[in-house]
Protein backbone atom coordinates (compact mmCIF):
# COMPACT_ATOMS: atom_id res chain seq x y z
CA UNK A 1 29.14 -17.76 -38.51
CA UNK A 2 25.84 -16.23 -37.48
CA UNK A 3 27.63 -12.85 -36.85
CA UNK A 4 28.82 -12.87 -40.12
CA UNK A 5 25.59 -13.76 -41.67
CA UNK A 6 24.63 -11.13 -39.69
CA UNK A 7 26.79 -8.23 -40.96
CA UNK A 8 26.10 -9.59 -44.34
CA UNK A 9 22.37 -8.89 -43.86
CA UNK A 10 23.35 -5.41 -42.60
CA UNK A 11 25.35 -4.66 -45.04
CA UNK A 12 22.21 -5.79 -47.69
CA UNK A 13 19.95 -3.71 -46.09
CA UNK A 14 22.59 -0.58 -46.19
CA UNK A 15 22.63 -1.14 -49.66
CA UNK A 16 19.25 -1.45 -50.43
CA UNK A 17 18.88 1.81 -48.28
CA UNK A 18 21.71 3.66 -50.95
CA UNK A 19 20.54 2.05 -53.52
CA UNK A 20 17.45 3.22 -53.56
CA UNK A 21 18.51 6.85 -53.08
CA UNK A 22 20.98 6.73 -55.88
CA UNK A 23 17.40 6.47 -58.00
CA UNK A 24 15.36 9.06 -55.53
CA UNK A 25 18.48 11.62 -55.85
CA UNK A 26 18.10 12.71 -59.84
CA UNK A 27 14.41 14.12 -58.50
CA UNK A 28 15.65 18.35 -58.51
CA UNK A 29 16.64 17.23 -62.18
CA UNK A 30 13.58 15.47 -63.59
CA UNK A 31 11.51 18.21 -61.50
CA UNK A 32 13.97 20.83 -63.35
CA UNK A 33 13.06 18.77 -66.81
CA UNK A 34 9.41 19.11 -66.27
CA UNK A 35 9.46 22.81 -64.99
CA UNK A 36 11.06 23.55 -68.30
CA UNK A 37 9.85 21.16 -70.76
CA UNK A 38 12.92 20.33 -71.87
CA UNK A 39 15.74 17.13 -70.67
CA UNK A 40 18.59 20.50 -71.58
CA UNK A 41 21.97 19.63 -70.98
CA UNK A 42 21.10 16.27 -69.08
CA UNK A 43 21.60 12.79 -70.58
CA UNK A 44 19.72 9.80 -70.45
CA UNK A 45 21.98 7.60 -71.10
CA UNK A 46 22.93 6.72 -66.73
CA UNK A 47 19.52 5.88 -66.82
CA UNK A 48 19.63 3.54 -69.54
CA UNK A 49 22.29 1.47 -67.97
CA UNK A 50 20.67 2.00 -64.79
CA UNK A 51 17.82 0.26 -65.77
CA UNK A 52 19.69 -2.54 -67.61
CA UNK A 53 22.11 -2.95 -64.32
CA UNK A 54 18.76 -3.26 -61.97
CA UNK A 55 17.42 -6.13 -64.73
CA UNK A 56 20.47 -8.33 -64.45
CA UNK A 57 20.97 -8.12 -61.34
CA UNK A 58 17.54 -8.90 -60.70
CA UNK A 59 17.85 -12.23 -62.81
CA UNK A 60 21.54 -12.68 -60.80
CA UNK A 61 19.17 -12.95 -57.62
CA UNK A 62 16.46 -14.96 -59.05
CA UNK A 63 16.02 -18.04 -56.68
CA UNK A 64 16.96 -20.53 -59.07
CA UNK A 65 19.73 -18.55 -60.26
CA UNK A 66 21.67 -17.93 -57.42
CA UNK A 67 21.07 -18.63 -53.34
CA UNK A 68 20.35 -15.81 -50.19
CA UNK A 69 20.09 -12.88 -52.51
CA UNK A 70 16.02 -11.74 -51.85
CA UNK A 71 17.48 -8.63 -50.22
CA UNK A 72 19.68 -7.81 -53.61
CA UNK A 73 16.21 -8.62 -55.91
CA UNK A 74 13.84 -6.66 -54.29
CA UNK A 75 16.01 -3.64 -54.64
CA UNK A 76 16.68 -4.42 -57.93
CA UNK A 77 13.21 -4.52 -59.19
CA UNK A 78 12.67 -1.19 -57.06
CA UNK A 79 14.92 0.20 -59.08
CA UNK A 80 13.72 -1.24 -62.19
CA UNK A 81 11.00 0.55 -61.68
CA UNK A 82 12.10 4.10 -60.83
CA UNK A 83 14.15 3.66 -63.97
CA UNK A 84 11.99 3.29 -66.15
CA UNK A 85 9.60 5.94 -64.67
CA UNK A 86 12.82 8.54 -65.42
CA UNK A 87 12.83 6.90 -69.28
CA UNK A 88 9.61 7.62 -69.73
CA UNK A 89 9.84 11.37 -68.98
CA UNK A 90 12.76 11.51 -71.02
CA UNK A 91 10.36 10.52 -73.84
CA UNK A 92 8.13 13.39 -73.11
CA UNK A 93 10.56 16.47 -72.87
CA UNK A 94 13.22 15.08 -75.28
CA UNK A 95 13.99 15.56 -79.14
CA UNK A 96 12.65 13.13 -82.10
CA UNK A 97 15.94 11.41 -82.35
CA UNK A 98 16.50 11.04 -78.66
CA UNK A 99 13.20 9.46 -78.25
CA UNK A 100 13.30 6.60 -80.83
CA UNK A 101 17.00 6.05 -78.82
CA UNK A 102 15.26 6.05 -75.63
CA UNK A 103 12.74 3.75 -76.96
CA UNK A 104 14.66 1.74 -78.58
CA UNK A 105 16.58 0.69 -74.89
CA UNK A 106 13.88 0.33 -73.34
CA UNK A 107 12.75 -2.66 -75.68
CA UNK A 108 16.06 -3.84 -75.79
CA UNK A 109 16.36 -4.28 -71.96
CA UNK A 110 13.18 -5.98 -71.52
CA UNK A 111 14.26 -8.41 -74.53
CA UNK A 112 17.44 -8.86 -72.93
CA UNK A 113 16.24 -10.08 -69.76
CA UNK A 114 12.93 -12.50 -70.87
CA UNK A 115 16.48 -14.14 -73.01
CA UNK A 116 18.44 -14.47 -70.29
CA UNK A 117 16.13 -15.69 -67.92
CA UNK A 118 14.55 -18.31 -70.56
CA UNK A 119 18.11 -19.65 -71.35
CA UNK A 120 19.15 -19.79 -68.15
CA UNK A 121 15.92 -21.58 -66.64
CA UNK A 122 15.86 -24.04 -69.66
CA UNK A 123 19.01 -24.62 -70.99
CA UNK A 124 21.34 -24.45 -67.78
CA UNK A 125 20.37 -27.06 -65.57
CA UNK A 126 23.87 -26.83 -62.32
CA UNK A 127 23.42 -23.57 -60.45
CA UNK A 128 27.20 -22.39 -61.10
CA UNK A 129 26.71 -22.51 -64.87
CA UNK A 130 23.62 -20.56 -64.31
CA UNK A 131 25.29 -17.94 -62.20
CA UNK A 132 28.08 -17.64 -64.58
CA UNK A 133 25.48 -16.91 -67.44
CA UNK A 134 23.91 -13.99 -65.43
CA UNK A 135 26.41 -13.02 -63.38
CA UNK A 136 28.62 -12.06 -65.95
CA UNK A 137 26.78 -9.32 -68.02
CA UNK A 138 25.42 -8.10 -64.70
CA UNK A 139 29.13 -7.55 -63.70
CA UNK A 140 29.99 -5.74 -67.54
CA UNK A 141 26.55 -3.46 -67.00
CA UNK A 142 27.99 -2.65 -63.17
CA UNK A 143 30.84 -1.35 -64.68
CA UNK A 144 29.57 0.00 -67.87
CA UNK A 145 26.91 2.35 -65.47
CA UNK A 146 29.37 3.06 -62.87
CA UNK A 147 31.45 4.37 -65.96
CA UNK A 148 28.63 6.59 -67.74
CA UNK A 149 29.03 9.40 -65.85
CA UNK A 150 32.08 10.07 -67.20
CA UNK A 151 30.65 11.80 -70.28
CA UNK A 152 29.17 14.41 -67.17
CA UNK A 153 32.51 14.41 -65.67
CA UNK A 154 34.17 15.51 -68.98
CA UNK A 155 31.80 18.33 -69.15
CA UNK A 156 32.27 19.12 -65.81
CA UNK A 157 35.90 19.69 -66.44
CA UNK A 158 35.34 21.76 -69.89
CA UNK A 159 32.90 24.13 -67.90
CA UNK A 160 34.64 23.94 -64.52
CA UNK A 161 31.01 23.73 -63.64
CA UNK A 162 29.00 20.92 -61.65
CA UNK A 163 25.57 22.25 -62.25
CA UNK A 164 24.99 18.95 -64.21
CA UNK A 165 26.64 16.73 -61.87
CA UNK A 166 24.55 16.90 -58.69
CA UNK A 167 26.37 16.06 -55.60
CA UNK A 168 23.61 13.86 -53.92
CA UNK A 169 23.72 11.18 -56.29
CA UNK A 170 27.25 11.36 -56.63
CA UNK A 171 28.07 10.74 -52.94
CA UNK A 172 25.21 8.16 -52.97
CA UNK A 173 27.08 6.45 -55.75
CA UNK A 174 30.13 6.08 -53.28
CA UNK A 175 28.58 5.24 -50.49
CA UNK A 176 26.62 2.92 -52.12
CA UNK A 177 29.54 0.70 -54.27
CA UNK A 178 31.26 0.46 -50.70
CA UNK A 179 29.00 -1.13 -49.24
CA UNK A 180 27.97 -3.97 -51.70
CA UNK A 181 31.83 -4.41 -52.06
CA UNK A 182 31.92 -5.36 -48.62
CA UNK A 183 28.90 -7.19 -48.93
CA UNK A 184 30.79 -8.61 -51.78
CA UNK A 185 33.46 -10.14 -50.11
CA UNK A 186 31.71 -11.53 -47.13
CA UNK A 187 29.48 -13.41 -49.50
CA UNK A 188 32.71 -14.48 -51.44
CA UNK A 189 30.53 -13.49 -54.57
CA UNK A 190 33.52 -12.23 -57.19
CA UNK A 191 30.92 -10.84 -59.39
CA UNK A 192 29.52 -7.98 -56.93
CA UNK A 193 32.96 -7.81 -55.29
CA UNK A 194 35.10 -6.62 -58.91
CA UNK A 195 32.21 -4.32 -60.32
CA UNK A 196 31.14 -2.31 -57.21
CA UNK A 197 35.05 -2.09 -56.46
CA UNK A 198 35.43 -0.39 -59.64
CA UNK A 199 32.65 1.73 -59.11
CA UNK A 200 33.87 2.80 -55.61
CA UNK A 201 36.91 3.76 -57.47
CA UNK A 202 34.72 5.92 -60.04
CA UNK A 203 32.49 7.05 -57.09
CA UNK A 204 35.49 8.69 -55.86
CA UNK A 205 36.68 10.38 -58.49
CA UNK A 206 33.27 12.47 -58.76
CA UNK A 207 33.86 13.21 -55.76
CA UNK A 208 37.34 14.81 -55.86
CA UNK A 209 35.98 16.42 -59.10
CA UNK A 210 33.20 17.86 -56.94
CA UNK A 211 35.76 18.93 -54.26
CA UNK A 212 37.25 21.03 -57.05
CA UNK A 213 35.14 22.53 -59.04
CA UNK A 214 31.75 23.46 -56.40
CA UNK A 215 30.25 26.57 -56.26
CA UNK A 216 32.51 28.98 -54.34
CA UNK A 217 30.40 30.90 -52.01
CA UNK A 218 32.35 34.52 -52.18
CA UNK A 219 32.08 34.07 -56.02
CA UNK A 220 29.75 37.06 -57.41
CA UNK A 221 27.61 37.09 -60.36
CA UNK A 222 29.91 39.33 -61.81
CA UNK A 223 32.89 36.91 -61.75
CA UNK A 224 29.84 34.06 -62.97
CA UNK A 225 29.20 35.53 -65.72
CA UNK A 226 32.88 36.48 -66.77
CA UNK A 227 33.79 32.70 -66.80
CA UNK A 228 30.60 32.03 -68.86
CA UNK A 229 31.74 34.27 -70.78
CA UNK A 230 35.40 32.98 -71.41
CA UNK A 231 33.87 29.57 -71.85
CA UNK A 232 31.93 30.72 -74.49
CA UNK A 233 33.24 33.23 -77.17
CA UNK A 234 30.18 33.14 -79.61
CA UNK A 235 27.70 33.77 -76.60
CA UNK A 236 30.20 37.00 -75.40
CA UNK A 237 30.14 38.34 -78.76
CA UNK A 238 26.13 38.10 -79.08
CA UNK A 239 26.23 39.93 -75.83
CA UNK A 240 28.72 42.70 -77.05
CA UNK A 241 26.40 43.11 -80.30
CA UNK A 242 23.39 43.37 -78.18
CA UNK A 243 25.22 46.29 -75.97
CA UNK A 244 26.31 47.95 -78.70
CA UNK A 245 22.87 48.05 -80.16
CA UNK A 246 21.51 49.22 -76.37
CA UNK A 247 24.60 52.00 -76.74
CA UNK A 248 23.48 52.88 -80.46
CA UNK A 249 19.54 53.16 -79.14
CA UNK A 250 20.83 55.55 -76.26
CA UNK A 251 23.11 57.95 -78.38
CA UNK A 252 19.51 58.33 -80.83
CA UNK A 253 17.04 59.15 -77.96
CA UNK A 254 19.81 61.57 -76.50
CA UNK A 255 20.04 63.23 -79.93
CA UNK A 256 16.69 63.15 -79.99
CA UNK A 257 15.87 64.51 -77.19
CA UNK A 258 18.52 67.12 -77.77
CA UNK A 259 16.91 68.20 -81.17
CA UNK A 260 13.32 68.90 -79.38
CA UNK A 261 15.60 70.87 -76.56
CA UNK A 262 16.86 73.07 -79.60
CA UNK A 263 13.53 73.83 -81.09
CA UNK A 264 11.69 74.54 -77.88
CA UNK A 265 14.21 76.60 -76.73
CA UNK A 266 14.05 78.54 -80.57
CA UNK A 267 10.32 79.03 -80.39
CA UNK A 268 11.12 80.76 -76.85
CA UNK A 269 13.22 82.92 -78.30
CA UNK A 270 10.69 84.14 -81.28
CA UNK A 271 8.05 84.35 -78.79
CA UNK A 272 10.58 86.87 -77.18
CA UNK A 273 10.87 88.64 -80.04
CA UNK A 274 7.70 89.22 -80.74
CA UNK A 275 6.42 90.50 -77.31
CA UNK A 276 9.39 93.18 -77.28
């Protein structure tokens, strides 16, 4: 019993340790965001259920909410935190529209959670009703982050690109879901043990799409920009316009240049003339 209590608390601390670089690993993006002042390509919207999974799952491990769970709050609150940091610059660097979206989350999580945790504390009074009430949507939100990045997958597969899937956070994904599956079923908690089982299962598949679709290292910039180019018809004809237009500025400066050859080559000829 005390060696399984044991691996349980290993297994906790592993998944604090993943956990917490699932949130450290978007960093090259939101360092990419602020280097260009704009959120591009990247959406906000895994770190909207990111922060709303860290919230319920923080109430989930609330003392009087469930039992032997301080290692699952503390990381939850951690992330809470980095979450809402990664909002915030989302605010910044993003359009009008995006930002009264990403606002708009923001209140809704923290109304969310003060709900919960006021209906559960005063309402609820037998610890398995109360664990049912939270453990529920923190199960849905497990699944419903676990399943965002599948609008990055789909682009991933249009583009054949993974530029905007890093690889970091999607092996830290993995890695972590394992591990508080297994942490899942030693603590016979049904909750952690169906979500993170789906999102090893999700975790994977980014993987295998990573497997196919990474930068090749005897690819050259030629063969780059060829595929950018077949991906994107209205970009390769701006690019044809803009080399005919180089061509057309060429051909004039020749025949320029030309022309002036002619004439100097006349007023030699005069000067010719004149001295014989």
């Amino acid at each position: 019993m005390e060696l399984m209590a044991a691996f349980r608390l290993a297994l906790g601390i592993i998944g604090n340790i993943t956990e917490i670089s699932i949130c450290l690993a978007p960093m090259p993006t939101f360092w990419r965001i602020y280097k260009n002042k704009s959120v591009e390509k990247f959406s906000w919207l895994p770190y909207a259920t990111g922060l709303l999974y860290a919230a319920y799952w923080g109430c989930y491990a609330l003392p009087f909410i469930t039992e032997h769970n301080m290692l699952l709050f503390t990381v939850s609150v951690a992330q809470a935190v980095l979450e809402l940091i990664y909002l915030i610059i989302f605010l910044v660097y993003s359009s009008p529209k995006q930002r009264a979206s990403v606002a708009g989350t923001i209140f809704g999580v923290a109304a969310s959670v003060a709900a919960t945790i006021a209906v559960a504390k005063s309402a609820m009074h037998k610890r398995p009703e109360r664990c049912m009430f939270a453990g529920l949507p923190a199960a849905i939100v497990t699944v419903a982050m676990y399943a965002s990045p599948l609008t990055v997958m789909r682009l991933v597969i249009k583009t054949k690109s993974v530029e905007y899937m890093p690889f970091l956070l999607s092996f830290s994904i993995f890695v972590n879901s394992v591990a508080w599956t297994i942490y899942g079923v030693l603590q016979l908690d049904y909750f952690i043990l169906i979500s993170e089982g789906l999102g090893a299962i999700l975790g994977t598949s980014q993987l295998v799409l990573y497997a196919l679709y990474r930068p090749r290292k005897d690819t050259s910039k030629e063969e780059i920009k060829l595929r950018e180019l077949r991906d994107d018809p209205k970009k390769a004809a701006h690019i044809t316009f803009q080399e005919l237009q180089d061509d057309a500025k060429k051909v004039a400066h020749i025949t320029l240049d030309v022309d002036k050859l002619q004439g100097l080559n006349k007023n030699t000829e005069e000067v010719s003339q004149c001295k014989n």
